[in-house]
Protein backbone atom coordinates (compact mmCIF):
# COMPACT_ATOMS: atom_id res chain seq x y z
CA UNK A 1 32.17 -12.84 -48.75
CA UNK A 2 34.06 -10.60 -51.05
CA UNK A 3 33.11 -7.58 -53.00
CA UNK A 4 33.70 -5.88 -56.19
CA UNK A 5 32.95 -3.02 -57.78
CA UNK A 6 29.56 -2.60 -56.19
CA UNK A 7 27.47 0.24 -58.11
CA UNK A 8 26.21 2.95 -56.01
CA UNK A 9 22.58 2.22 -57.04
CA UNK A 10 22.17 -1.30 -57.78
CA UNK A 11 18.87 -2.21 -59.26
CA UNK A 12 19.03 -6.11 -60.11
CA UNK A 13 20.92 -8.85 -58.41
CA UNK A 14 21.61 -12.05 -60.43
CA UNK A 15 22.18 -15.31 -58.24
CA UNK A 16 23.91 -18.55 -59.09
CA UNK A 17 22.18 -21.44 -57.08
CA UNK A 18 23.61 -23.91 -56.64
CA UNK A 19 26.79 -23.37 -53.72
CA UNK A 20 25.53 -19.92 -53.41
CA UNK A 21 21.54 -20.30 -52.36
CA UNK A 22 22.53 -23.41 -50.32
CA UNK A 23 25.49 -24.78 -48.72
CA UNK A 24 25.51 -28.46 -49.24
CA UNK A 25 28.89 -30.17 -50.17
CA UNK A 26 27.80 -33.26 -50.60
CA UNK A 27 25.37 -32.10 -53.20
CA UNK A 28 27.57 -29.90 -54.95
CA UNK A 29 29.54 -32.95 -55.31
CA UNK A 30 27.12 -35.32 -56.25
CA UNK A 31 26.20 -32.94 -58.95
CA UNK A 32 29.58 -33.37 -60.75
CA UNK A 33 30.76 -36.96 -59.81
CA UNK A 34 27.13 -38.39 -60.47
CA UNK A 35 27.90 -36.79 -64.38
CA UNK A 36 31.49 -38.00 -64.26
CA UNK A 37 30.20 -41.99 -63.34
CA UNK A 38 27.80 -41.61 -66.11
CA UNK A 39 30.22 -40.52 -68.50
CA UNK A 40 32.54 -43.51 -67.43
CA UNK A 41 29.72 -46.39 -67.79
CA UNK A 42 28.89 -45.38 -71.06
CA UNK A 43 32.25 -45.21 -72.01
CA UNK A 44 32.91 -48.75 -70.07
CA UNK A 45 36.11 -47.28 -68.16
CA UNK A 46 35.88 -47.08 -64.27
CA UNK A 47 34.91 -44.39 -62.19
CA UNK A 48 38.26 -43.57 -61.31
CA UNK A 49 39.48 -43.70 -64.40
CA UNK A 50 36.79 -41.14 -65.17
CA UNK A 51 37.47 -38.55 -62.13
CA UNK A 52 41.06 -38.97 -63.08
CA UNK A 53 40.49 -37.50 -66.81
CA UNK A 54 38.18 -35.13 -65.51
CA UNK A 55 41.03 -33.84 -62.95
CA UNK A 56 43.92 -33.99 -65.86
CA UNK A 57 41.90 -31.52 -68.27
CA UNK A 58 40.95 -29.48 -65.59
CA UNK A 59 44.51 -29.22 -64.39
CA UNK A 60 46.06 -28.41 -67.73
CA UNK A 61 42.50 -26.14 -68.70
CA UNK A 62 43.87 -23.67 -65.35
CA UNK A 63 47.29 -24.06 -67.22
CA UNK A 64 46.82 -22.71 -70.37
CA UNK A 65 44.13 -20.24 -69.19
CA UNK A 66 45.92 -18.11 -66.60
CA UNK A 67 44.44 -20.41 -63.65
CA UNK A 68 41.00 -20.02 -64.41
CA UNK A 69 38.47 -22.67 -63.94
CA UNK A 70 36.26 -24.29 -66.74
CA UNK A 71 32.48 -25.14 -65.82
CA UNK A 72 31.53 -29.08 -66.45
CA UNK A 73 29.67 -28.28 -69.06
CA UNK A 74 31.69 -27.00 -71.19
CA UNK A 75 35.24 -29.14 -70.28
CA UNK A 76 32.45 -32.59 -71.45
CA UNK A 77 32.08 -30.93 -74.85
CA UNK A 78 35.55 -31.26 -74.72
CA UNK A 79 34.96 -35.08 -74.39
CA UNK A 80 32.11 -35.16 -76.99
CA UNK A 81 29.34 -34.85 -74.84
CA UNK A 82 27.40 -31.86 -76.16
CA UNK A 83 25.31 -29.29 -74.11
CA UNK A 84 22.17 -31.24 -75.47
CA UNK A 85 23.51 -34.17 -73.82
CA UNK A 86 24.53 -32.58 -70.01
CA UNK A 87 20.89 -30.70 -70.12
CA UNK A 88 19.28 -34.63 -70.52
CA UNK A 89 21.98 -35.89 -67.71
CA UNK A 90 21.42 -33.46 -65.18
CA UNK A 91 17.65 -33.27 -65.35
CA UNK A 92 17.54 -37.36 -63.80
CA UNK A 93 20.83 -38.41 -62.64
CA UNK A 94 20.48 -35.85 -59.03
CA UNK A 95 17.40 -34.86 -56.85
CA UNK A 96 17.68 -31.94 -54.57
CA UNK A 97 15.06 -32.92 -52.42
CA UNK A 98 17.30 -35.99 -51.75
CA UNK A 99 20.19 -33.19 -50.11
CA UNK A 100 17.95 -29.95 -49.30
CA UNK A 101 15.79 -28.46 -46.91
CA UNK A 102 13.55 -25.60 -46.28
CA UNK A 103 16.07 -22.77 -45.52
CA UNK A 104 13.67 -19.89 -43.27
CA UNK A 105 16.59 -17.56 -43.12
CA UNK A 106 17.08 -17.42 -46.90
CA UNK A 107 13.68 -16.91 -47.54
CA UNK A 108 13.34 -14.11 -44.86
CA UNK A 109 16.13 -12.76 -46.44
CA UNK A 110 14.90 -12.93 -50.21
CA UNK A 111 11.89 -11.46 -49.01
CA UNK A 112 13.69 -8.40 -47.65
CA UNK A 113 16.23 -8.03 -51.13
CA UNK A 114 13.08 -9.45 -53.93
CA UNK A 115 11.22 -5.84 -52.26
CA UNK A 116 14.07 -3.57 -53.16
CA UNK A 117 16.07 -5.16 -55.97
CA UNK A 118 14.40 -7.24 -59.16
CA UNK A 119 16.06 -10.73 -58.30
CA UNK A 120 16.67 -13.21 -61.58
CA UNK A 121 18.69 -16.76 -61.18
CA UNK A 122 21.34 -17.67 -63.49
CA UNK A 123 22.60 -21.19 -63.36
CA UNK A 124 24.54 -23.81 -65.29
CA UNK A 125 22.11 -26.57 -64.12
CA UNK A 126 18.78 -27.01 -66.32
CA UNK A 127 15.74 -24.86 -65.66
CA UNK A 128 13.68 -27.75 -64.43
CA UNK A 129 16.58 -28.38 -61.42
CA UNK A 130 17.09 -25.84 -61.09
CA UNK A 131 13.50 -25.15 -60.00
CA UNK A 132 13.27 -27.99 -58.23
CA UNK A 133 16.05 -26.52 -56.22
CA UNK A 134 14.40 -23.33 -55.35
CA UNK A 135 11.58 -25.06 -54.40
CA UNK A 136 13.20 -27.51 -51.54
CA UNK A 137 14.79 -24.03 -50.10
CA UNK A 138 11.45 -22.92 -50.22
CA UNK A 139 12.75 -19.40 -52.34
CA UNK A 140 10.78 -20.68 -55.99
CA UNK A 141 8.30 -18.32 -55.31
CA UNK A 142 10.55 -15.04 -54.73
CA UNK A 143 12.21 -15.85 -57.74
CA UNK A 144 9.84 -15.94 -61.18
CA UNK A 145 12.61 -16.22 -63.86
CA UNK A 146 15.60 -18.61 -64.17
CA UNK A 147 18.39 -18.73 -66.94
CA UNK A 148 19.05 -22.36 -67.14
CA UNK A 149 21.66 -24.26 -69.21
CA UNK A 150 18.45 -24.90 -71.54
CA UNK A 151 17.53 -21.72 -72.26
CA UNK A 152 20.40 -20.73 -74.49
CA UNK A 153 22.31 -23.96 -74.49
CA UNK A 154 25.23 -22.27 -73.21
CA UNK A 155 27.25 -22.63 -70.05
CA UNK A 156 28.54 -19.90 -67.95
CA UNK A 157 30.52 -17.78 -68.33
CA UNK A 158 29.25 -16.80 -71.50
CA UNK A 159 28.27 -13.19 -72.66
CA UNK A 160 24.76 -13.77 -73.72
CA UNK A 161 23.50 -15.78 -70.77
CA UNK A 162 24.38 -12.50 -68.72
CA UNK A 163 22.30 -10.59 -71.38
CA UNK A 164 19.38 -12.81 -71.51
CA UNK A 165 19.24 -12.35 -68.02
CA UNK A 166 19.01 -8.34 -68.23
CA UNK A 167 16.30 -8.41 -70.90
CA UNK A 168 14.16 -10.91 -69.17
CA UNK A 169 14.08 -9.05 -65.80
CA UNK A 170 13.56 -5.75 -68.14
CA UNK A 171 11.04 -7.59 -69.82
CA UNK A 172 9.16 -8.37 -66.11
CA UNK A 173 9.80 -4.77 -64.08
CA UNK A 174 8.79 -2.50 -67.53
CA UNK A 175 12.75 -0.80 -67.17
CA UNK A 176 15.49 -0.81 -69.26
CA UNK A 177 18.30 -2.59 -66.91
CA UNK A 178 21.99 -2.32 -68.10
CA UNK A 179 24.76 -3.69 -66.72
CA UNK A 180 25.81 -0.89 -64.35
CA UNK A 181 22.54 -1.70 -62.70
CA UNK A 182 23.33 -5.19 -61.55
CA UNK A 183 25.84 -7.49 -59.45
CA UNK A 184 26.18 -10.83 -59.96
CA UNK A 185 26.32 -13.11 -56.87
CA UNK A 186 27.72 -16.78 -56.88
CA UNK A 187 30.38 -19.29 -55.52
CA UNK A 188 33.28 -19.36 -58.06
CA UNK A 189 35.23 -15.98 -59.30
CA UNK A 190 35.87 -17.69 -62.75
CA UNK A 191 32.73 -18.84 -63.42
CA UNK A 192 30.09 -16.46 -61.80
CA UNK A 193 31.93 -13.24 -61.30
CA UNK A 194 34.50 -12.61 -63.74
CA UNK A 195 33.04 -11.83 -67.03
CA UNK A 196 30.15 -9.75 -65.01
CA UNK A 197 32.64 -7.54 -63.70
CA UNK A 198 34.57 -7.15 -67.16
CA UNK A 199 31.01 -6.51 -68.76
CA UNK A 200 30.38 -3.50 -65.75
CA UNK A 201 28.54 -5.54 -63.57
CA UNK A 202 28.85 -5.08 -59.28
CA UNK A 203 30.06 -9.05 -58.17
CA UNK A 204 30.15 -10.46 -54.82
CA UNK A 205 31.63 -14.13 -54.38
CA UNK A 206 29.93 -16.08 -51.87
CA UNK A 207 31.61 -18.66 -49.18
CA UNK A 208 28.64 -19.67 -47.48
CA UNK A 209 23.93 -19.27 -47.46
CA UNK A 210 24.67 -17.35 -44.67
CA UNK A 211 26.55 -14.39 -45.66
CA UNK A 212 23.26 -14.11 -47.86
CA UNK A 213 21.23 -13.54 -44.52
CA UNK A 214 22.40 -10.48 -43.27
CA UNK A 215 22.99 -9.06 -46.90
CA UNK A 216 19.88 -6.81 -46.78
CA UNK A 217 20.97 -3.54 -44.81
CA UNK A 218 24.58 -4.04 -44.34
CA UNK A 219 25.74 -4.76 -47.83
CA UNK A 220 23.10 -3.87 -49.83
């Protein structure tokens, strides 16, 4: 776990899902390379011929971009697949009840943070996955909003998922959250963390669930 630039009175914490409410590397990976295989029989190339073009634009992406990484989303647009498309993709070609389980720790500990802090998810999956996900980990009910990839049709990091976020957990507590007021709390600097913190945001990356378990009373 690493922090940044925690605010002295944080008010709203804004989690990724997935690799940051569950630790599952297979399904983090089936998530991408399930995409990638569809992409490749449509396209009537091989799988490998597909992972190796999605390795090659990532590779030169973190080249021209000072290392950083580029979500999936937005490096397919890239191959003329448009956010339309990935929302339709990644709503049937994974299952998280197929990876997942009940996680009794998490929820104990979303229990403890949801009664101190107004909680919001903010993911690049779809709102109905996403959803599904929270379900399986048995948090769906601690957690009453989600900004999907469907809500905006934008992929993180973007600048007005972040602020659709904000007014919809303003919109559900009656305040008037600004950024100062929240940290945002996933898996990959680049993609969760970095425009949060240049916005004002607090940001803690997250290596495994269970760093999330003991965050209530010694982090937070």
């Amino acid at each position: 776990m690493t922090l940044y630039n925690i605010p002295p009175s944080p008010k709203v914490l804004i989690f990724d899902i997935d690799s940051t409410l569950y630790t599952c590397p297979q399904y983090a990976h089936e998530q991408i390379d399930s995409q990638v295989r569809h992409f490749a029989d449509i396209n009537s190339m091989s799988h490998d011929e597909a992972r190796r073009m999605v390795s090659d634009f990532r590779k030169k992406w973190a080249q021209e971009h000072s290392g950083q990484k580029i979500s999936l989303g937005n490096l397919l647009k890239n191959f003329g697949i448009s956010i339309e498309t990935s929302i339709e993709w990644r709503k049937k070609l994974f299952n998280p009840a197929d990876y997942l389980k009940e996680d009794r720790e998490l929820i104990r500990a979303l229990t403890c943070l949801t009664s101190k802090y107004a909680v919001i998810c903010v993911t690049n999956n779809p709102v109905e996955p996403a959803r599904k996900t929270l379900e399986v980990i048995g948090i769906s009910h601690l957690i009453p909003d989600i900004i999907g990839l469907d809500t905006l049709f934008l992929s993180k990091p973007a600048k007005e998922i972040f602020d659709c976020a904000i007014e919809t957990v303003s919109r559900r507590h009656g305040k008037n959250f600004t950024y100062s007021d929240c940290i945002s709390i996933g898996d990959r600097y680049d993609i969760d963390l970095k425009l949060p913190l240049e916005l004002g945001m607090g940001a803690i990356k997250i290596d495994s669930v269970s760093e999330i378990y003991g965050m209530f009373g010694n982090i937070l």
